[in-house]
PDB file of N, CA and C in Angstrom:
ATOM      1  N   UNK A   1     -22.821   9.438  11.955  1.00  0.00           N
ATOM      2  CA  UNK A   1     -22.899  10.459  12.980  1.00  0.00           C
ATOM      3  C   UNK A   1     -24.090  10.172  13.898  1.00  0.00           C
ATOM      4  N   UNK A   2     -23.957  10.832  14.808  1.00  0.00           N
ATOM      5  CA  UNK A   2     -25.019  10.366  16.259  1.00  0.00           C
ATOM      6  C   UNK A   2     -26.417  11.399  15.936  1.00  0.00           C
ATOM      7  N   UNK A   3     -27.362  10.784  15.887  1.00  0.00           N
ATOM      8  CA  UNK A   3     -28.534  11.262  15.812  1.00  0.00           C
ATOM      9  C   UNK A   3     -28.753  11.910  17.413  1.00  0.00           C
ATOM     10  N   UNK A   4     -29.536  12.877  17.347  1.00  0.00           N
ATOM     11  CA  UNK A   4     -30.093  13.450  19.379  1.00  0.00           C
ATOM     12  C   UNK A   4     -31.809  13.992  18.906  1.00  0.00           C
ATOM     13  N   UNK A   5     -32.084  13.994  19.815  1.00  0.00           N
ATOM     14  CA  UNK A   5     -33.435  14.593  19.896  1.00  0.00           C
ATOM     15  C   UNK A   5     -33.397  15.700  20.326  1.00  0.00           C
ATOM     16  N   UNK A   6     -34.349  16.610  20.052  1.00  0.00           N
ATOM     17  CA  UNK A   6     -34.418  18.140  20.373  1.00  0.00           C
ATOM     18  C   UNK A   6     -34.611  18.431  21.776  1.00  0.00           C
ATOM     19  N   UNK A   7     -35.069  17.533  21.644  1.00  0.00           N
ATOM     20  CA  UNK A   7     -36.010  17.904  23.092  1.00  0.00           C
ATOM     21  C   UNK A   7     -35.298  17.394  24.256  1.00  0.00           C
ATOM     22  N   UNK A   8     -34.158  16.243  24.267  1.00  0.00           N
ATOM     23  CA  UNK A   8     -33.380  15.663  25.421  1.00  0.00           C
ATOM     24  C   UNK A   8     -32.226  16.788  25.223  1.00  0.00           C
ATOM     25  N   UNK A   9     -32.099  17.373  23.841  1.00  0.00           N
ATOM     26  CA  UNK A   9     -30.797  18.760  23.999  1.00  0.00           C
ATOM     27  C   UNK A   9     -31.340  19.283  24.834  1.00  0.00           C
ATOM     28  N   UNK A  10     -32.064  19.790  24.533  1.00  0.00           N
ATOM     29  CA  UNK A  10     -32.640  21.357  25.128  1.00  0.00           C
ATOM     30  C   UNK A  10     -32.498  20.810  26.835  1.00  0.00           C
ATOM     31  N   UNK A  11     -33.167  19.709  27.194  1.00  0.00           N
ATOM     32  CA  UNK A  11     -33.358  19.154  28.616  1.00  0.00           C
ATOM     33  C   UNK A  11     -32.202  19.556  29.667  1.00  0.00           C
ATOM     34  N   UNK A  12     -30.604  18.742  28.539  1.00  0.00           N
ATOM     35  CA  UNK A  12     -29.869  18.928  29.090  1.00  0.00           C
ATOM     36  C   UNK A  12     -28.959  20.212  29.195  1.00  0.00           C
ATOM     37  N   UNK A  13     -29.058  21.052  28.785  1.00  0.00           N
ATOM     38  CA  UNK A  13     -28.734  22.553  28.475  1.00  0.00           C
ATOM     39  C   UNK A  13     -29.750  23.346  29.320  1.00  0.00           C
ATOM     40  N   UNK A  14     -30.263  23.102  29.719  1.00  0.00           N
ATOM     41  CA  UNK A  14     -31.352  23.688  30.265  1.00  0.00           C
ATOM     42  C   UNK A  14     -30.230  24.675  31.586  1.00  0.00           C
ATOM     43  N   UNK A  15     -30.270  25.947  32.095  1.00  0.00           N
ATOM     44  CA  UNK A  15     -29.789  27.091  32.842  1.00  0.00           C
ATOM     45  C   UNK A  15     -28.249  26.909  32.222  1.00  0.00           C
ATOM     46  N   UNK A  16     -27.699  26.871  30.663  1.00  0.00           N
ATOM     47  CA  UNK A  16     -26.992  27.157  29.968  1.00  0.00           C
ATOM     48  C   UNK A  16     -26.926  29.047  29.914  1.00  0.00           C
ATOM     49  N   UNK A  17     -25.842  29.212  30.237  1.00  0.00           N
ATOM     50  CA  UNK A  17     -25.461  30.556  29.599  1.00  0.00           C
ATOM     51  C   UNK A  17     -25.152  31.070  28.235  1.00  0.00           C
ATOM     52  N   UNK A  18     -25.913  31.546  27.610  1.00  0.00           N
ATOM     53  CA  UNK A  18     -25.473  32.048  26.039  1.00  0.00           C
ATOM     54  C   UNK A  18     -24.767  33.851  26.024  1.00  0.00           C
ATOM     55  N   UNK A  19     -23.824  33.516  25.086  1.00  0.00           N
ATOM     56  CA  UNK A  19     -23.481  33.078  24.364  1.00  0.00           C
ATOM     57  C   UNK A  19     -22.484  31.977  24.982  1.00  0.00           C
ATOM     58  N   UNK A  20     -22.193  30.808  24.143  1.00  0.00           N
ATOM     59  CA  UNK A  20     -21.835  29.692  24.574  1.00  0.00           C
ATOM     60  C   UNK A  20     -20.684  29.392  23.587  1.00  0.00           C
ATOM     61  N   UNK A  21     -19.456  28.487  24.320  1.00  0.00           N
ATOM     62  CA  UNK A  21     -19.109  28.039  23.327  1.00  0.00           C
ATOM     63  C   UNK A  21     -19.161  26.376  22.736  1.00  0.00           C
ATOM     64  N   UNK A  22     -18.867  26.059  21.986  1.00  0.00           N
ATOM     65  CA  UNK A  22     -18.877  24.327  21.718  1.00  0.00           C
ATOM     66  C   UNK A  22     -18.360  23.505  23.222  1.00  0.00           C
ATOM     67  N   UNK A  23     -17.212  24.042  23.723  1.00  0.00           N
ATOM     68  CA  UNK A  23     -16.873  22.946  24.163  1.00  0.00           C
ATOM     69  C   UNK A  23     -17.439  23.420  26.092  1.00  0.00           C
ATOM     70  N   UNK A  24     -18.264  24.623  26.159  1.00  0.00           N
ATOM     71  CA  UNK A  24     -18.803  24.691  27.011  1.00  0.00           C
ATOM     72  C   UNK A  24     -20.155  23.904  27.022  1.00  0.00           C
ATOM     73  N   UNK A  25     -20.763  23.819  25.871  1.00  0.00           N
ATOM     74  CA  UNK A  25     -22.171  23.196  25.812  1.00  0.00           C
ATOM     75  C   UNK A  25     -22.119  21.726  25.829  1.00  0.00           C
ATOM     76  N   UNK A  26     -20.613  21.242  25.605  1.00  0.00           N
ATOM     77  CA  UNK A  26     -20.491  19.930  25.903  1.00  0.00           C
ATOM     78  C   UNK A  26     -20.327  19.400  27.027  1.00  0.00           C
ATOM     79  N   UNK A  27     -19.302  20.140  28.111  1.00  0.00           N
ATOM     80  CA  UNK A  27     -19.709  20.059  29.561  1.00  0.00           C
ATOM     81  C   UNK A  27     -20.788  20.350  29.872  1.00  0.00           C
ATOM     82  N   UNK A  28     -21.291  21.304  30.066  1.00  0.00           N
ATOM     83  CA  UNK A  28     -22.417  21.239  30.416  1.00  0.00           C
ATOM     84  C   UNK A  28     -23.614  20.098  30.525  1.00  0.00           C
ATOM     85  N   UNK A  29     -23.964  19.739  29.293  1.00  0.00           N
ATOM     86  CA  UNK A  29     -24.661  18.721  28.553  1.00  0.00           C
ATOM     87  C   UNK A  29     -23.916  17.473  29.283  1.00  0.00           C
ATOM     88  N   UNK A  30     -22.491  17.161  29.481  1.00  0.00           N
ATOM     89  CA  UNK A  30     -21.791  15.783  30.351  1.00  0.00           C
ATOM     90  C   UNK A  30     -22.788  15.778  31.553  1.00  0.00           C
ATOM     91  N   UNK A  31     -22.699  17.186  32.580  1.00  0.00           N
ATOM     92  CA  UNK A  31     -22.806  17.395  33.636  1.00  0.00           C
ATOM     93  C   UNK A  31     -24.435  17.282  34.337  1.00  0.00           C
ATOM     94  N   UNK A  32     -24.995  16.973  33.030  1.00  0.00           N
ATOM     95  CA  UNK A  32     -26.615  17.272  33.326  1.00  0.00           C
ATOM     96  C   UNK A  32     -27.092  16.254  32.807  1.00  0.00           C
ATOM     97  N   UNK A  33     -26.525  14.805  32.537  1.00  0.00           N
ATOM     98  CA  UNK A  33     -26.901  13.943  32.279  1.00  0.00           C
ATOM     99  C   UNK A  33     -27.381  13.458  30.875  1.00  0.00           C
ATOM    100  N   UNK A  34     -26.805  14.055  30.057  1.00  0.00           N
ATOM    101  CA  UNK A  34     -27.049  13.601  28.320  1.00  0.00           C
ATOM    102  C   UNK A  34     -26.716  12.438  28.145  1.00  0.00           C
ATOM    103  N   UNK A  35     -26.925  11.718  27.019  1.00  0.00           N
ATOM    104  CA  UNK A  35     -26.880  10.573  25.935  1.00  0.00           C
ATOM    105  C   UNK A  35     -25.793  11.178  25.555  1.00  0.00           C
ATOM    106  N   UNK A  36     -24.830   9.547  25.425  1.00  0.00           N
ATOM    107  CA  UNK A  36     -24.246   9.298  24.252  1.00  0.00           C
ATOM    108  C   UNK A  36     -24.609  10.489  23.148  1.00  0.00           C
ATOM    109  N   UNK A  37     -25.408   9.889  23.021  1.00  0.00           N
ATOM    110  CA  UNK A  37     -25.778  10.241  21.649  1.00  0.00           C
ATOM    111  C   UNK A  37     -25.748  12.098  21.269  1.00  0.00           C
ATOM    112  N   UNK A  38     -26.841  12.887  22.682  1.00  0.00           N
ATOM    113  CA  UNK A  38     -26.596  14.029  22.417  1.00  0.00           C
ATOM    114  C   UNK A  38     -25.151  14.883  22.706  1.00  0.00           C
ATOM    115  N   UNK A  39     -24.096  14.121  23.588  1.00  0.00           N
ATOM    116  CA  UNK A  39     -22.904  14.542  23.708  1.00  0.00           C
ATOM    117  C   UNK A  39     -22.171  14.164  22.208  1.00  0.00           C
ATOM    118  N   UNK A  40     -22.273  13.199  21.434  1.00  0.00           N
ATOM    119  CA  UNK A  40     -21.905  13.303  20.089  1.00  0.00           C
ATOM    120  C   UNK A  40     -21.937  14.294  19.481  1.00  0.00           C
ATOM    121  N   UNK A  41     -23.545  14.463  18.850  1.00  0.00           N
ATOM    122  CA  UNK A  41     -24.125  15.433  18.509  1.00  0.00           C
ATOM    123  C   UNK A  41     -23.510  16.799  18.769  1.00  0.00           C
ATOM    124  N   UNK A  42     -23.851  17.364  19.866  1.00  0.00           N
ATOM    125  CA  UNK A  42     -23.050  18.177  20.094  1.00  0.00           C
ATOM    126  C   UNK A  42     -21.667  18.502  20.037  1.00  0.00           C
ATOM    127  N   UNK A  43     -20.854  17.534  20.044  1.00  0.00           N
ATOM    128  CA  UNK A  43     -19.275  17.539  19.846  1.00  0.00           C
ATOM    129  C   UNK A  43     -19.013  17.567  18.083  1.00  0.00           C
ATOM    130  N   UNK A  44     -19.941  17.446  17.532  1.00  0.00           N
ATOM    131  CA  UNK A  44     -19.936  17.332  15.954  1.00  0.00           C
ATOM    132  C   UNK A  44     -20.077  18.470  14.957  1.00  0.00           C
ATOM    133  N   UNK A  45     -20.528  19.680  16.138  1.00  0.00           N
ATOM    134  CA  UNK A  45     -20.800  20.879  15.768  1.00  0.00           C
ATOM    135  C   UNK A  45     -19.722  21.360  15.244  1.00  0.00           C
ATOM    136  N   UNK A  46     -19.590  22.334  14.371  1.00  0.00           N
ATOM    137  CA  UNK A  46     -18.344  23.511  14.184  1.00  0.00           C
ATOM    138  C   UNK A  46     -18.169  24.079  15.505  1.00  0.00           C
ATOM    139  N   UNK A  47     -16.799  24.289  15.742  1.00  0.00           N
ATOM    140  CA  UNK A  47     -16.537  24.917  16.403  1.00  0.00           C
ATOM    141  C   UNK A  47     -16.440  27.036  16.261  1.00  0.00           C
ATOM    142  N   UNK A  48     -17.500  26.960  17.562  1.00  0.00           N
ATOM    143  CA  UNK A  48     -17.714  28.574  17.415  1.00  0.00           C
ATOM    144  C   UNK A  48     -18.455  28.682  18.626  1.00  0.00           C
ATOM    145  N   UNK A  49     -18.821  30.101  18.598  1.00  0.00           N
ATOM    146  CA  UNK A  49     -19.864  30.558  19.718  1.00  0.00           C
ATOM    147  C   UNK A  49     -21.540  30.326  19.530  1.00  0.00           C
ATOM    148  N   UNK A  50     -22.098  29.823  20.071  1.00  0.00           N
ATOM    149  CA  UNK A  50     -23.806  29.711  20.012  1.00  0.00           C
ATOM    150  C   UNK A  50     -24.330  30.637  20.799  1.00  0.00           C
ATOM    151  N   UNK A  51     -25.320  31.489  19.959  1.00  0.00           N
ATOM    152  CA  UNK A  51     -25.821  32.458  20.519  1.00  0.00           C
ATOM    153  C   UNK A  51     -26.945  32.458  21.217  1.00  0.00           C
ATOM    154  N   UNK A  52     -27.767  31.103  20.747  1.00  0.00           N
ATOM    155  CA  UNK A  52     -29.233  30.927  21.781  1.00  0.00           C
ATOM    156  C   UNK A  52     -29.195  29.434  21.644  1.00  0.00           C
ATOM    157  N   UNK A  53     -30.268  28.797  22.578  1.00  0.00           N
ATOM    158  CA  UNK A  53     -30.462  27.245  22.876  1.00  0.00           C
ATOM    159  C   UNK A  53     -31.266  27.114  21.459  1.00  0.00           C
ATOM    160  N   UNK A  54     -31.792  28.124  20.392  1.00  0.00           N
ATOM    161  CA  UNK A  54     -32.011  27.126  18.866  1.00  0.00           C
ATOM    162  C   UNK A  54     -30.992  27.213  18.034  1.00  0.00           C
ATOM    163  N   UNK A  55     -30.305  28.282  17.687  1.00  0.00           N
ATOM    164  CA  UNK A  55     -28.624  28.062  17.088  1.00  0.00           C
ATOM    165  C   UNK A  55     -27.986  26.855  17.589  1.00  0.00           C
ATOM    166  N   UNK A  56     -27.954  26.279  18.716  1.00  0.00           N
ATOM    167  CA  UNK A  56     -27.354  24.861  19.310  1.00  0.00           C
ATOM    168  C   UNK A  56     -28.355  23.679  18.758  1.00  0.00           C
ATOM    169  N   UNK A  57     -29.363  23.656  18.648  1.00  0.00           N
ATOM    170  CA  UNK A  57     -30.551  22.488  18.266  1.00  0.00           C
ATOM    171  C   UNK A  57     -30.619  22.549  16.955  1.00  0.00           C
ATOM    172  N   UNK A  58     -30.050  23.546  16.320  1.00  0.00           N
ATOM    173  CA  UNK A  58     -30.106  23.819  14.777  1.00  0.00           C
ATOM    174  C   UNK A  58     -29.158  23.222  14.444  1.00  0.00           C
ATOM    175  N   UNK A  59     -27.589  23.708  14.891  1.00  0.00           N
ATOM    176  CA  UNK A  59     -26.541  23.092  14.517  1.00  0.00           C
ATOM    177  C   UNK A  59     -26.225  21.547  15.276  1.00  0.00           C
ATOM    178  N   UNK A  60     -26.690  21.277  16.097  1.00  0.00           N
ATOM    179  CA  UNK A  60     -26.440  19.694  16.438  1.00  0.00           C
ATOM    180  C   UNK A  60     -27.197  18.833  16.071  1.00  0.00           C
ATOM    181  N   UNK A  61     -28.741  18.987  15.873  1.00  0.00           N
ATOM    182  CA  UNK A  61     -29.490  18.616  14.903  1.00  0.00           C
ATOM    183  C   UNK A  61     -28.832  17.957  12.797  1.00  0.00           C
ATOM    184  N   UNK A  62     -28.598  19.683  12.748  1.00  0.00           N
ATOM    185  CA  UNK A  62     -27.520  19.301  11.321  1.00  0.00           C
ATOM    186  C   UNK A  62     -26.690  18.571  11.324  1.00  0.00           C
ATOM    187  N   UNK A  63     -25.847  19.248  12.177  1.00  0.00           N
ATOM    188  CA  UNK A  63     -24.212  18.418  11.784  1.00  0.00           C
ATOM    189  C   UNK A  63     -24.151  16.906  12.495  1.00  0.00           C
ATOM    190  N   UNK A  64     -24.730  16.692  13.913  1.00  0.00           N
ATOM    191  CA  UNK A  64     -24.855  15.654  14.698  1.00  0.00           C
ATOM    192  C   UNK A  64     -25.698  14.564  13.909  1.00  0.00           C
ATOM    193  N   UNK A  65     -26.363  15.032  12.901  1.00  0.00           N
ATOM    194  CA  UNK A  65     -27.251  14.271  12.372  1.00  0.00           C
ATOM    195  C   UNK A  65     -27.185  13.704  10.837  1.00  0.00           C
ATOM    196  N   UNK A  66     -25.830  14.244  10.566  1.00  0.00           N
ATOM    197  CA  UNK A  66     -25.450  13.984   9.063  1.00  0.00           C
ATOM    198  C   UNK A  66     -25.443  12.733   8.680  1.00  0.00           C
TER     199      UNK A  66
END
């Protein structure tokens, strides 16, 4: 699984609307210039709603990082 850094998530999420869903935070994140790597990450998540930008760094962190 694709490792991301916290800090290039957050970068690219950055004027994200929460609550969010998976496959909104993945456009988003396309659209704002992410890595490989953190568009993995993020696509690796469960699918559900994220309620703040650390529920998203928590779970893409985890699961992106297994």
């Amino acid at each position: 699984m694709a490792k991301t850094n916290p800090i290039e998530l957050q970068k690219c999420l950055k004027g994200m609307d929460y609550p969010a869903t998976k496959e909104k935070l993945v456009d988003h994140a396309k659209k704002h210039g992410a890595t490989k790597s953190t568009v993995d990450a993020l696509s690796a998540m469960p699918k559900k709603e994220y309620e703040s930008p650390a529920a998203v760094t928590k779970a893409a962190v985890k699961e992106g990082g297994k």
